[in-house]
C-alpha atoms as a PDB file:
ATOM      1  CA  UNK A   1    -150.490 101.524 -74.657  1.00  0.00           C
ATOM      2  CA  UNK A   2    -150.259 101.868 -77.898  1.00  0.00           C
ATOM      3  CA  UNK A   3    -153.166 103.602 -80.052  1.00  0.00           C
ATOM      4  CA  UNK A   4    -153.998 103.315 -83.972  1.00  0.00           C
ATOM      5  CA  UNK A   5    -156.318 106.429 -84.521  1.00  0.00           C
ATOM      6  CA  UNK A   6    -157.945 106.416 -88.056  1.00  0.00           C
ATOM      7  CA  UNK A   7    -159.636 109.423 -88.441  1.00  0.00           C
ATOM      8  CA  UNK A   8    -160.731 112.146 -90.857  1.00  0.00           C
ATOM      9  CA  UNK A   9    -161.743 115.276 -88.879  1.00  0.00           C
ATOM     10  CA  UNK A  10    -158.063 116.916 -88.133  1.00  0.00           C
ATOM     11  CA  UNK A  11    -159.765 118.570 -84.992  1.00  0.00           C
ATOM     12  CA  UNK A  12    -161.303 115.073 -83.540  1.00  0.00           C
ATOM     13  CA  UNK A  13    -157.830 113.239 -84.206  1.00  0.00           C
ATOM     14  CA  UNK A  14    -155.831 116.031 -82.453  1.00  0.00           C
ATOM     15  CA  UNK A  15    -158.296 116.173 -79.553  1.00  0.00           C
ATOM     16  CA  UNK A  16    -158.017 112.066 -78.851  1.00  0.00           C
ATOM     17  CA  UNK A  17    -153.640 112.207 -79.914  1.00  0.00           C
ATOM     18  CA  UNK A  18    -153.261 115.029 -77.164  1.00  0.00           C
ATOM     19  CA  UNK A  19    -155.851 113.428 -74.940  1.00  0.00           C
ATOM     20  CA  UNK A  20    -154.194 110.438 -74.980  1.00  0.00           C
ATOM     21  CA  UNK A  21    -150.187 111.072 -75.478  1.00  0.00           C
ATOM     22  CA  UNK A  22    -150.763 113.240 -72.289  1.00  0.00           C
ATOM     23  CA  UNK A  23    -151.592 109.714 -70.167  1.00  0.00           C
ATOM     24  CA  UNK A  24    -148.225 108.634 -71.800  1.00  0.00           C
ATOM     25  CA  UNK A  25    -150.142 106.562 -74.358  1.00  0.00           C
ATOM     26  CA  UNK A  26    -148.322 106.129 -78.124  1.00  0.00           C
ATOM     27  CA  UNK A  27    -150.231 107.490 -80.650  1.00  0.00           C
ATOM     28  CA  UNK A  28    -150.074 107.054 -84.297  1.00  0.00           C
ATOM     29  CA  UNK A  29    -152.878 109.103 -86.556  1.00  0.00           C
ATOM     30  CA  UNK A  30    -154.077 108.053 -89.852  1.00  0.00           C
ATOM     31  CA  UNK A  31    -156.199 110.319 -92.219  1.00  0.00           C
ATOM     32  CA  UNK A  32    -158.150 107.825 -94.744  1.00  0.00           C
ATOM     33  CA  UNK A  33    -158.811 104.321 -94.566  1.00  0.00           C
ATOM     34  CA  UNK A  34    -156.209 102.915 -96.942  1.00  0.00           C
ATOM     35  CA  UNK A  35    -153.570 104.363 -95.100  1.00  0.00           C
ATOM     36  CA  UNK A  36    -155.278 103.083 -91.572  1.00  0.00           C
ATOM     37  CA  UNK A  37    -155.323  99.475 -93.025  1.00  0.00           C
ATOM     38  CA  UNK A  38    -151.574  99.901 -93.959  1.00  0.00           C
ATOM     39  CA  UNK A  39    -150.672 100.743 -90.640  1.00  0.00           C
ATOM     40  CA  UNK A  40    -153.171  98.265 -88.704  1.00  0.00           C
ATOM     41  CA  UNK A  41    -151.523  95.552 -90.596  1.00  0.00           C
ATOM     42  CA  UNK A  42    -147.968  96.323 -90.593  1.00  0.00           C
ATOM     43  CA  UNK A  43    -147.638  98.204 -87.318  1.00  0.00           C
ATOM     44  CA  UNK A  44    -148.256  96.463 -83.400  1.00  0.00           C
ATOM     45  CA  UNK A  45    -151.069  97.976 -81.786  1.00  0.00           C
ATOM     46  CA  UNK A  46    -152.796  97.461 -78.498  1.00  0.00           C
ATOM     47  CA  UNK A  47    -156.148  99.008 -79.460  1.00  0.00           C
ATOM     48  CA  UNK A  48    -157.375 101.021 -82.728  1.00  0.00           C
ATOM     49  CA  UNK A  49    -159.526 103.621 -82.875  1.00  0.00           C
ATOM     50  CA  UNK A  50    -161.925 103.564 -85.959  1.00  0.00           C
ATOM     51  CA  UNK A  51    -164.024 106.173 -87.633  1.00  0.00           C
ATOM     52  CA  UNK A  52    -166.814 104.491 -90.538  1.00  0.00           C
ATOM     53  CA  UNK A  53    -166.899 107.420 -92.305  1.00  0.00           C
ATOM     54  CA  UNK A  54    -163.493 107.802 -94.150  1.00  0.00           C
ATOM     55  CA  UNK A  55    -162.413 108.763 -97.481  1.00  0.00           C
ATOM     56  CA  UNK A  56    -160.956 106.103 -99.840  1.00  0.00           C
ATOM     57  CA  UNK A  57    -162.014 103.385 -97.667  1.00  0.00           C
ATOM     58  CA  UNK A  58    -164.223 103.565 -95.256  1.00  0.00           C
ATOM     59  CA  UNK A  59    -164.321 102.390 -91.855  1.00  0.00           C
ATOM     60  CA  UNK A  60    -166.316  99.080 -92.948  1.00  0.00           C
ATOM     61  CA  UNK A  61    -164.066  97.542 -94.957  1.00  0.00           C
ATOM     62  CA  UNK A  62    -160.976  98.369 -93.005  1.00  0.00           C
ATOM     63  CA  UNK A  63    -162.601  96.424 -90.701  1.00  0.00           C
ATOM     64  CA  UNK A  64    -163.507  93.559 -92.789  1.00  0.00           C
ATOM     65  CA  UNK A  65    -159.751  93.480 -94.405  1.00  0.00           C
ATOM     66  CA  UNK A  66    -158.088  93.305 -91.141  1.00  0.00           C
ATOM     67  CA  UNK A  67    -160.447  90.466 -89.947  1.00  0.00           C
ATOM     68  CA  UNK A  68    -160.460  88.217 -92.763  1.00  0.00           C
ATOM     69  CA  UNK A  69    -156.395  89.120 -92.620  1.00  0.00           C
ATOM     70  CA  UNK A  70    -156.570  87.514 -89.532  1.00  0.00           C
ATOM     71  CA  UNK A  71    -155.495  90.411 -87.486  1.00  0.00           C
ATOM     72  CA  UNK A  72    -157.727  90.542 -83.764  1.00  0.00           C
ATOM     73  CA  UNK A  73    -156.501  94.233 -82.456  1.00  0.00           C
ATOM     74  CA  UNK A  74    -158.992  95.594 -80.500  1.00  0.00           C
ATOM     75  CA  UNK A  75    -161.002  97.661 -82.878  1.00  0.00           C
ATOM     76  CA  UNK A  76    -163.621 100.802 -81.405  1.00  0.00           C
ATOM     77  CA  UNK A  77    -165.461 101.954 -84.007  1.00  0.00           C
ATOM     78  CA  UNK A  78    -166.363 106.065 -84.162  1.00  0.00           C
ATOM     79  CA  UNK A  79    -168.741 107.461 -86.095  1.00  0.00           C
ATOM     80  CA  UNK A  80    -171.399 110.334 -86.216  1.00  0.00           C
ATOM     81  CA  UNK A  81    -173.805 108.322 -86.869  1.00  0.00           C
ATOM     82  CA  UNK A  82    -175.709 105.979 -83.556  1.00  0.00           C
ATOM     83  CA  UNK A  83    -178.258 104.005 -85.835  1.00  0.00           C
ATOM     84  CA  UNK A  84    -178.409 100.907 -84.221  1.00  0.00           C
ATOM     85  CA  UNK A  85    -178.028  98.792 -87.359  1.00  0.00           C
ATOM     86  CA  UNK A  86    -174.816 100.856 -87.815  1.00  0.00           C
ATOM     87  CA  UNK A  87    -173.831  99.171 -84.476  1.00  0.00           C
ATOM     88  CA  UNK A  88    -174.846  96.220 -85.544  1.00  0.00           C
ATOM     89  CA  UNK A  89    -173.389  95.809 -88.680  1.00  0.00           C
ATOM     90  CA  UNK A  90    -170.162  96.664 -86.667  1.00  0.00           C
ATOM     91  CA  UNK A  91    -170.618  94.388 -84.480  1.00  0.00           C
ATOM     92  CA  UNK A  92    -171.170  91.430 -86.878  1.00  0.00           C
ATOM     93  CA  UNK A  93    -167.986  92.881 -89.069  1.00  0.00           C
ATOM     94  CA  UNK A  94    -165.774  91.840 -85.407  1.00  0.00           C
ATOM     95  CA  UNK A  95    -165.834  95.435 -84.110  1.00  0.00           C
ATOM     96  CA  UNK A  96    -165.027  95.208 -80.069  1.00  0.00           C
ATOM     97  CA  UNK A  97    -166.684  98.451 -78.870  1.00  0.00           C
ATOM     98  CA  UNK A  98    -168.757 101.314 -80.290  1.00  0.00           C
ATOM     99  CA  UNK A  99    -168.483 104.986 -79.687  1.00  0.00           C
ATOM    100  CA  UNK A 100    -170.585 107.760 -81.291  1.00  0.00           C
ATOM    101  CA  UNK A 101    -169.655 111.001 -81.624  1.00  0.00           C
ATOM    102  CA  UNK A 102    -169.639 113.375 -79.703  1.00  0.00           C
ATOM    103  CA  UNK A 103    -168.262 111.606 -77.331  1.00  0.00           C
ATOM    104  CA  UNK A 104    -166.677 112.464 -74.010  1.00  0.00           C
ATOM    105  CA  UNK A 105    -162.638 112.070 -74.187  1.00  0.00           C
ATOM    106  CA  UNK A 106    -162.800 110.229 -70.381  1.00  0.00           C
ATOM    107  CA  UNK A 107    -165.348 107.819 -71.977  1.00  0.00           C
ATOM    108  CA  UNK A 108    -162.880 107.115 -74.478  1.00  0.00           C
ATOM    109  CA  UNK A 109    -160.053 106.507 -72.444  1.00  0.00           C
ATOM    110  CA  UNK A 110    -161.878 104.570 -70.053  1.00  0.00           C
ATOM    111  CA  UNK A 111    -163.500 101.906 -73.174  1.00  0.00           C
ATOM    112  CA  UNK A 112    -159.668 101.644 -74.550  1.00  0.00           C
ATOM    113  CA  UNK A 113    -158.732 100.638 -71.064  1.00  0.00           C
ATOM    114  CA  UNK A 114    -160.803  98.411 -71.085  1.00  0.00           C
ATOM    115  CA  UNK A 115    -159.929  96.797 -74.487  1.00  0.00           C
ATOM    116  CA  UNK A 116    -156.273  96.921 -73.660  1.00  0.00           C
ATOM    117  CA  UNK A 117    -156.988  94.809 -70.609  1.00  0.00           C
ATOM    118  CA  UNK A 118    -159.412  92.698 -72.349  1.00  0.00           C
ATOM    119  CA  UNK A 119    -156.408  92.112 -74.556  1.00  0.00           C
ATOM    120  CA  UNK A 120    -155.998  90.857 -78.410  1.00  0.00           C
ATOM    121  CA  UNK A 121    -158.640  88.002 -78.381  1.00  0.00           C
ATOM    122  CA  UNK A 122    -157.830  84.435 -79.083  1.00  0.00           C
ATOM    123  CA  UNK A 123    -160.654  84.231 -82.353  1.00  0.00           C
ATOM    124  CA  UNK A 124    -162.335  81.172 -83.378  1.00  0.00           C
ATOM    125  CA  UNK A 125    -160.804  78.655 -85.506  1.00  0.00           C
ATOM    126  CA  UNK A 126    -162.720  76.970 -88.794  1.00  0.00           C
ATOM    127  CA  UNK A 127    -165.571  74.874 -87.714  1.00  0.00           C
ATOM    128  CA  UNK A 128    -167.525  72.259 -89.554  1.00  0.00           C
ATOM    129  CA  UNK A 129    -170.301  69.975 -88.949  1.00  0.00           C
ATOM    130  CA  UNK A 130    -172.832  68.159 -91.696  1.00  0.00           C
ATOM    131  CA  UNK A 131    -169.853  68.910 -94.388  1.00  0.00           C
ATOM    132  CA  UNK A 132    -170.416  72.290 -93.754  1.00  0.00           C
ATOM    133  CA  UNK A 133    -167.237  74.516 -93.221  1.00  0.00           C
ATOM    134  CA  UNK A 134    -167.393  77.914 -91.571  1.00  0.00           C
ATOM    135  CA  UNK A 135    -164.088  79.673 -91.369  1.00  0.00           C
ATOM    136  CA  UNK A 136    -164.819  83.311 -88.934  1.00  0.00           C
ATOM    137  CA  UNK A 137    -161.465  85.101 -89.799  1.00  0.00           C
ATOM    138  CA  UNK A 138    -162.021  84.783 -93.617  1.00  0.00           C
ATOM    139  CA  UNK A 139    -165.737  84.795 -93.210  1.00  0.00           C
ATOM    140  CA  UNK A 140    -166.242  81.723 -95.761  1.00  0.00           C
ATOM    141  CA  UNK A 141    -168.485  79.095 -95.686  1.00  0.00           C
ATOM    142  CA  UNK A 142    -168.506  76.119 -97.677  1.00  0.00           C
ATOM    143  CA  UNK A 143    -170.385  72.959 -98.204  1.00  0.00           C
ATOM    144  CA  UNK A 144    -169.149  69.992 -99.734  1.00  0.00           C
ATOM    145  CA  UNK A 145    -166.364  72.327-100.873  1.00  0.00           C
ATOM    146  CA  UNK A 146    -168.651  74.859-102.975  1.00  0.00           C
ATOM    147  CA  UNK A 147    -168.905  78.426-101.460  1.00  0.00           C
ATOM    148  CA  UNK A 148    -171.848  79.746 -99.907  1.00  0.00           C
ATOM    149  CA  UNK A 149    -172.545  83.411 -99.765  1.00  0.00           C
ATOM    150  CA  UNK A 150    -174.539  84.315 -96.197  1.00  0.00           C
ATOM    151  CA  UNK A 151    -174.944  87.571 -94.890  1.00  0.00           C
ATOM    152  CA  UNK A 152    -173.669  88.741 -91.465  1.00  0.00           C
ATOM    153  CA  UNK A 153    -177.150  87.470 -89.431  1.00  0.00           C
ATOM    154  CA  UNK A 154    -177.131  84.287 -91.240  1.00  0.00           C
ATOM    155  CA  UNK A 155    -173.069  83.745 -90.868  1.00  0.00           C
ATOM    156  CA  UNK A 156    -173.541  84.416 -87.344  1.00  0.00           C
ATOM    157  CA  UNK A 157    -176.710  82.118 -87.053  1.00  0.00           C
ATOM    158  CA  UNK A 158    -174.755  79.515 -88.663  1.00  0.00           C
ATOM    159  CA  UNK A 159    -171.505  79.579 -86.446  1.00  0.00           C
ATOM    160  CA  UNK A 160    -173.444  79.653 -83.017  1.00  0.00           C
ATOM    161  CA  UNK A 161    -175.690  76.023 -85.130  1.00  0.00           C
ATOM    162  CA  UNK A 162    -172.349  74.618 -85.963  1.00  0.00           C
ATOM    163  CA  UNK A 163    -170.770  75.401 -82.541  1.00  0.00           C
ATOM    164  CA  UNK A 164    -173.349  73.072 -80.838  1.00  0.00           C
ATOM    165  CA  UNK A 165    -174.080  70.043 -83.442  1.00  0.00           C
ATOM    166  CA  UNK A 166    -176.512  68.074 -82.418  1.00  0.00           C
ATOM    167  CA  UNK A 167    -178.308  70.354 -79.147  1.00  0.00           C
ATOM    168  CA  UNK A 168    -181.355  71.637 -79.528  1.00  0.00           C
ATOM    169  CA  UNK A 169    -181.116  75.241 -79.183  1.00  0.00           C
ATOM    170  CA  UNK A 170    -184.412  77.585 -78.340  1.00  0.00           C
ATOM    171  CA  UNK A 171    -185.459  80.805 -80.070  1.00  0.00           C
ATOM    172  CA  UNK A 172    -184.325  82.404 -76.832  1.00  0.00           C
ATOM    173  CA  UNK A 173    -180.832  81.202 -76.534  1.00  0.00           C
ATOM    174  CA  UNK A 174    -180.368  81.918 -80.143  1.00  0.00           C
ATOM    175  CA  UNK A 175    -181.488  85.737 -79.898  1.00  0.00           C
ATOM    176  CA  UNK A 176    -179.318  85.709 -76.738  1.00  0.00           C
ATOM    177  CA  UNK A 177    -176.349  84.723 -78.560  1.00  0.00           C
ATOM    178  CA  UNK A 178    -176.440  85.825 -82.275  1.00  0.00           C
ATOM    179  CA  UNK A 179    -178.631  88.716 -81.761  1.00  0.00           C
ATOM    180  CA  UNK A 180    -178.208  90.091 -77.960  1.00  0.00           C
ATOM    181  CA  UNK A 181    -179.419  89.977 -74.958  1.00  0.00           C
ATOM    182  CA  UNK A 182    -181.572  92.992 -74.955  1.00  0.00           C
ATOM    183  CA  UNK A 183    -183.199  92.089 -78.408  1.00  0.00           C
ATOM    184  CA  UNK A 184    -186.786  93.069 -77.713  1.00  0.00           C
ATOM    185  CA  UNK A 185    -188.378  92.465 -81.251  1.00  0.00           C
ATOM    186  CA  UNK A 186    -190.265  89.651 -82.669  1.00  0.00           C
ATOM    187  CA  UNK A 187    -188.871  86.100 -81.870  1.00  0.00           C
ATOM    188  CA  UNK A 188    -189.858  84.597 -84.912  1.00  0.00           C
ATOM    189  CA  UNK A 189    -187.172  86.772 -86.774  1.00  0.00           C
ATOM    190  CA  UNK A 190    -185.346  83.374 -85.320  1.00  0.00           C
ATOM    191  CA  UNK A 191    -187.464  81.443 -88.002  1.00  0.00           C
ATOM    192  CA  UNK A 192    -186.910  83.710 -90.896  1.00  0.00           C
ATOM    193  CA  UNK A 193    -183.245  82.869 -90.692  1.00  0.00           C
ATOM    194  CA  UNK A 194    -183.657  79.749 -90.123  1.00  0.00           C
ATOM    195  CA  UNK A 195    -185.328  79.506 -93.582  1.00  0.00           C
ATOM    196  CA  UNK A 196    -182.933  81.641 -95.091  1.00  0.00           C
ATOM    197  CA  UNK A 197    -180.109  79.796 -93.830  1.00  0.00           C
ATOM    198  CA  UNK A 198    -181.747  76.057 -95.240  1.00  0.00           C
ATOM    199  CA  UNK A 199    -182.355  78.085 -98.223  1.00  0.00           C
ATOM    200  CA  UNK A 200    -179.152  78.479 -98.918  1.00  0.00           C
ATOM    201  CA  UNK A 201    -177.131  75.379 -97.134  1.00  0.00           C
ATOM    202  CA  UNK A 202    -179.705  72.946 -97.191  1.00  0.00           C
ATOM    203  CA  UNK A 203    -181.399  72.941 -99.945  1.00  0.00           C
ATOM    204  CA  UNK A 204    -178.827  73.289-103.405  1.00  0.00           C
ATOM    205  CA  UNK A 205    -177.394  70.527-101.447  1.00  0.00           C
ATOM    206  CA  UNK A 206    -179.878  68.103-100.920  1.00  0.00           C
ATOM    207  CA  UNK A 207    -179.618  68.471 -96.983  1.00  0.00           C
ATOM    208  CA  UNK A 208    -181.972  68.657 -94.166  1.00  0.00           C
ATOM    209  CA  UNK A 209    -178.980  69.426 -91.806  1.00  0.00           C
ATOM    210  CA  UNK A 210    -181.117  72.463 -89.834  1.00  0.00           C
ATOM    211  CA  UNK A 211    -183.976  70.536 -88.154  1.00  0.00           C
ATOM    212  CA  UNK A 212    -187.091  72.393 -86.335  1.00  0.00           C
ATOM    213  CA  UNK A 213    -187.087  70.279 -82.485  1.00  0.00           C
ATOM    214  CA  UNK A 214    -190.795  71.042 -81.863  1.00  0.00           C
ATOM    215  CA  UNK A 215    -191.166  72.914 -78.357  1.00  0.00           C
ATOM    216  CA  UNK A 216    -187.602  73.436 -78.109  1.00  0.00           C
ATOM    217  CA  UNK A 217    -186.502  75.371 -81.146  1.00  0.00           C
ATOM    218  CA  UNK A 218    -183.820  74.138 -83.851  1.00  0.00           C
ATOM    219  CA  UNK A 219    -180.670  71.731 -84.173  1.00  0.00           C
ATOM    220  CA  UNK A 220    -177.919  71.252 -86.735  1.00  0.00           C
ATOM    221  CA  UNK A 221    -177.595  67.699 -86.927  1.00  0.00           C
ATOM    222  CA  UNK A 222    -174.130  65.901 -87.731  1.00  0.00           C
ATOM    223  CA  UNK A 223    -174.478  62.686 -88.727  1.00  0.00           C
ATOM    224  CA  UNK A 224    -170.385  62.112 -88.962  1.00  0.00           C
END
């Protein structure tokens, strides 16, 4: 296997390069996240380990530049922080696994195992519906051709709508699938973003593409 580790903290990097050379693994190391995005996109990796916090870019937008650059290696975030909106904005940024620190070095190994196995993903292609056009490796949306700016929620909202034109999807299966499983909050937060989302691609355009299905829940209807 070989390992991309982006990291800051000399002591941290040398702990998971010897950890993980010692298994035979190949390691390359990368102090700041300009150089990590340099090697992420020129180099082959099987996995890459990511810290957020990094100087001249951080962890983020290395992230976000290798996505929207269309490259799908494996990517474990690693951080000191274990907010769960830090998670989640990983998460909605493509991240593949989470680690906080301090973190054991067999827990690790055993999560990049996994990913290797998992393999590089095969990531959705554009999809439209209603004239609307959501592209997930550039993270664009358009309608009619003009832009529309979402943030991650309501991008992910969208591409689960457009990914089932015309079924009626319930507040459940939505928080199961663009939220998670184990969401335990309010289910109207559904709703909010449901308004936010006609807000912004409904209504500049004229469109009542997002329709409310009473007693089921919502539906993106494509007429074409």
């Amino acid at each position: 296997m070989r390992v991309l580790v982006v990291e800051d903290d000399p002591a941290i990097a040398e702990v998971v390069r010897r950890g993980l050379t010692g298994e035979g693994h190949v390691v390359d190391v990368e102090r700041d996240g300009a150089q990590g995005l340099v090697a992420a996109t020129q180099g082959s990796y099987d996995v890459i380990v990511l810290d957020i916090m990094l100087p001249r870019l951080n962890g983020y937008d290395v992230l976000k530049h290798l996505r929207s650059r269309r490259v799908w290696t494996p990517v474990l975030m690693l951080t000191a922080k274990d907010g769960e909106y830090d998670q989640e904005d990983a998460f909605d940024l493509g991240a593949d696994d989470y680690l906080t620190k301090p973190f054991s070095l067999v827990v690790l190994k055993a999560r990049l195992r996994a990913l290797q196995r998992r393999g590089t993903p095969e990531r959705p292609v554009t999809v439209s519906a209603a004239g609307i056009e959501l592209d997930p490796g550039a993270h664009t949306v358009t309608r009619d051709g003009t832009p529309v700016s979402l943030t991650p929620r309501e991008f992910a909202l969208l591409e689960y709508l457009l990914r089932h034109p015309n079924a009626a999807l319930s507040k459940t299966q939505i928080l199961q699938n663009v939220w998670d499983s184990a969401y335990d909050g309010d289910p109207n937060v559904v709703e909010v973003y449901i308004g936010y989302l006609r807000r912004k691609v409904d209504a500049p355009f004229g469109a009542t593409s997002i329709e409310t299905v009473r007693g089921v829940g919502y539906r993106l209807r494509d007429d074409g």
